[in-house]
Protein backbone atom coordinates (compact mmCIF):
# COMPACT_ATOMS: atom_id res chain seq x y z
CA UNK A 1 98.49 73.81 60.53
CA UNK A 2 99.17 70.88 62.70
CA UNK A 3 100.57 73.40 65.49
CA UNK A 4 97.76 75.39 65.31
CA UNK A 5 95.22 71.99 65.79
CA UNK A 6 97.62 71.54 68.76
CA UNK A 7 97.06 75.27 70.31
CA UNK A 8 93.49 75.96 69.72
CA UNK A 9 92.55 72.12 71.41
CA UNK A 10 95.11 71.41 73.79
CA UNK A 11 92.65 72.70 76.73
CA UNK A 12 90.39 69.95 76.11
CA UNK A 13 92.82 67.11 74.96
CA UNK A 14 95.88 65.63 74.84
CA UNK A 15 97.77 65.64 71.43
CA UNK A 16 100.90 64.08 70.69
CA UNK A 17 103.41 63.15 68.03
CA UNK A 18 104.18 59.90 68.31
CA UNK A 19 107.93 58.53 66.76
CA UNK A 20 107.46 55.45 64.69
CA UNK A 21 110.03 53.31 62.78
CA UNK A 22 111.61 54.90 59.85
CA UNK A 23 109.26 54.73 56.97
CA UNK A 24 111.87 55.27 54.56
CA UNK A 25 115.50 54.68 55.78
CA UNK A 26 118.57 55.18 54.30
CA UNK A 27 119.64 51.69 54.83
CA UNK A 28 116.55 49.79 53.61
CA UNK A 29 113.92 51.59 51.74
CA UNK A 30 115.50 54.84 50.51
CA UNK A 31 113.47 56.94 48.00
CA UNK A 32 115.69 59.97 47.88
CA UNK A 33 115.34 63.41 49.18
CA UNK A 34 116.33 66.69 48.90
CA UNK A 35 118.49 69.36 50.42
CA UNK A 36 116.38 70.23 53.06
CA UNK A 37 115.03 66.09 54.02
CA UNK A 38 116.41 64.26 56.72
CA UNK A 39 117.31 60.67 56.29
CA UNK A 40 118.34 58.35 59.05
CA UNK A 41 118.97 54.67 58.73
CA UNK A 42 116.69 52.71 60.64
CA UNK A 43 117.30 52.96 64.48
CA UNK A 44 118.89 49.90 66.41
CA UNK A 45 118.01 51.26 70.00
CA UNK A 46 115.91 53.84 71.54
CA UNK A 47 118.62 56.11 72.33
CA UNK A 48 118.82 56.09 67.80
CA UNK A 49 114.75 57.00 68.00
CA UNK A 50 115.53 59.36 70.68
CA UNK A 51 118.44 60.70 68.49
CA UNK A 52 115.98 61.45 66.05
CA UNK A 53 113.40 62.88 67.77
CA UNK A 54 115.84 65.21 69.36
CA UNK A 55 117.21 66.14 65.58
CA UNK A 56 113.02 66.70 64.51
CA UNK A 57 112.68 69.44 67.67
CA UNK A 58 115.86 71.09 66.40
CA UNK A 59 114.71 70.79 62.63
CA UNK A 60 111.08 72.63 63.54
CA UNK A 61 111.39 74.44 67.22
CA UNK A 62 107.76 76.34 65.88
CA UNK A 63 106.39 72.77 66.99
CA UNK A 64 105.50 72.75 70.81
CA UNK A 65 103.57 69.24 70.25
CA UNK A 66 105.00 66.85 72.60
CA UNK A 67 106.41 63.69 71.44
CA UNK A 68 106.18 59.95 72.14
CA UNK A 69 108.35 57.12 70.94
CA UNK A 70 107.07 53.52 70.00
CA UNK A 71 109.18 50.83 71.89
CA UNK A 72 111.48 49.13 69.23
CA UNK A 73 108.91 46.34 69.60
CA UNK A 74 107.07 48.82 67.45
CA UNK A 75 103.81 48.11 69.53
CA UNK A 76 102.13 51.06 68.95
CA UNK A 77 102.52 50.62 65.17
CA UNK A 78 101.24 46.95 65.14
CA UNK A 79 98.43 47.84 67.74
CA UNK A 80 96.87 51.11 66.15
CA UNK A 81 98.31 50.70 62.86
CA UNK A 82 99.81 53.69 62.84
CA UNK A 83 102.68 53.57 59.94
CA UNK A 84 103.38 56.08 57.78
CA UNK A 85 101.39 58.65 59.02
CA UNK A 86 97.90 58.96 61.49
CA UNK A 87 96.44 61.21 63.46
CA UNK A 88 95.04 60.27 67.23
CA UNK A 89 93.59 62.52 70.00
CA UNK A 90 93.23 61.46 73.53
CA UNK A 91 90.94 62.17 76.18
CA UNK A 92 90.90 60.82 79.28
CA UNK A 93 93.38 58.38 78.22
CA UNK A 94 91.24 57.02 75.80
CA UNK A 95 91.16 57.70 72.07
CA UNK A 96 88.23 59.97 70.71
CA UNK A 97 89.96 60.34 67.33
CA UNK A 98 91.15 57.98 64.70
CA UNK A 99 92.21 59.37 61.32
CA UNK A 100 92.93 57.63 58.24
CA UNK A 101 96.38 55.94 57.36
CA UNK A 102 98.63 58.34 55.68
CA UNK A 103 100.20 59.63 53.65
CA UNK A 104 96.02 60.15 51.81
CA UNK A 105 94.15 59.60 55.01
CA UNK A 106 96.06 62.50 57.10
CA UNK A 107 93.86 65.10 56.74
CA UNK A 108 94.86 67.18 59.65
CA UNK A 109 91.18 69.24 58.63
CA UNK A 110 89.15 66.27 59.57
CA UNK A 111 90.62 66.52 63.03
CA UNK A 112 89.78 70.14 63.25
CA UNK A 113 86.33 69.67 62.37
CA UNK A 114 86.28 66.71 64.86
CA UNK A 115 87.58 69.05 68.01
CA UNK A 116 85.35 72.23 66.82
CA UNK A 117 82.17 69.55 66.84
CA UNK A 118 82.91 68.42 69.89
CA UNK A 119 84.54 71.18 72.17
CA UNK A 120 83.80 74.65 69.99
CA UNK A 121 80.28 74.10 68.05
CA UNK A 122 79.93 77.59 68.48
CA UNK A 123 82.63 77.71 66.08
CA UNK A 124 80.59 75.91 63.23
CA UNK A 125 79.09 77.74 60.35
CA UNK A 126 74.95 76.81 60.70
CA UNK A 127 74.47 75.90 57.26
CA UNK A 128 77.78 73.77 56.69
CA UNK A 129 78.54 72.16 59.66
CA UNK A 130 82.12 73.22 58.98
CA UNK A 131 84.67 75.53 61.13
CA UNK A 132 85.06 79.18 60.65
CA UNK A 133 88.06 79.80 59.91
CA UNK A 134 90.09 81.85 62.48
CA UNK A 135 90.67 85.48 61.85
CA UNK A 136 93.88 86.26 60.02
């Protein structure tokens, strides 16, 4: 869903992923996983965050959304608040969109309303002020 957010807007803004700290390492806050969840310990340098960036490409190549990294500072984080899990857009190198901390405030939905509002109204159904959902 995400990836489709990222292909139907990216004409009228810039969306990213950006790589935070580990939210749940294997060295400090583990809370298990599964066979198909990757678990790093939490990264010492950027060349570790870039490491794992690099392993997150390879583990979903469907997912053409570029990536950023936080500093190991985590700046980003501590600026926008951005641990687990948010959602941003950009325009004009300025953020239009906020979206609630995750993981209950990621509603990747609320940021496709937000986009079809403001760049595809044509899009909206009259009575509910929601999107149409694209044709299958």
């Amino acid at each position: 869903m995400f990836q489709d957010i990222f292909v139907d807007f990216k004409e009228w803004v810039d969306i990213y992923i950006v790589y935070l700290k580990e939210i749940h390492p294997a060295d400090e806050w583990y809370i298990g996983g599964d066979e198909i969840s990757l678990c790093y310990r939490q990264p010492k340098s950027m060349e570790e965050r870039k490491a794992i960036v690099k392993d997150l490409k390879e583990y979903a190549p469907f997912c053409t959304i570029p990536f950023l990294i936080d500093k190991m500072d985590n700046n980003f984080n501590k600026v926008y608040d951005a641990v687990p899990e948010r959602l941003y857009v950009l325009e004009n190198k300025k953020f239009k969109y906020v979206g609630g901390p995750g993981p209950f405030g990621f509603v990747p939905e609320e940021l496709r309303q937000f986009l079809t509002k403001r760049y595809k109204p044509h899009l909206l159904d009259i009575k509910t002020g929601l999107s149409i959902p694209p044709s299958q």
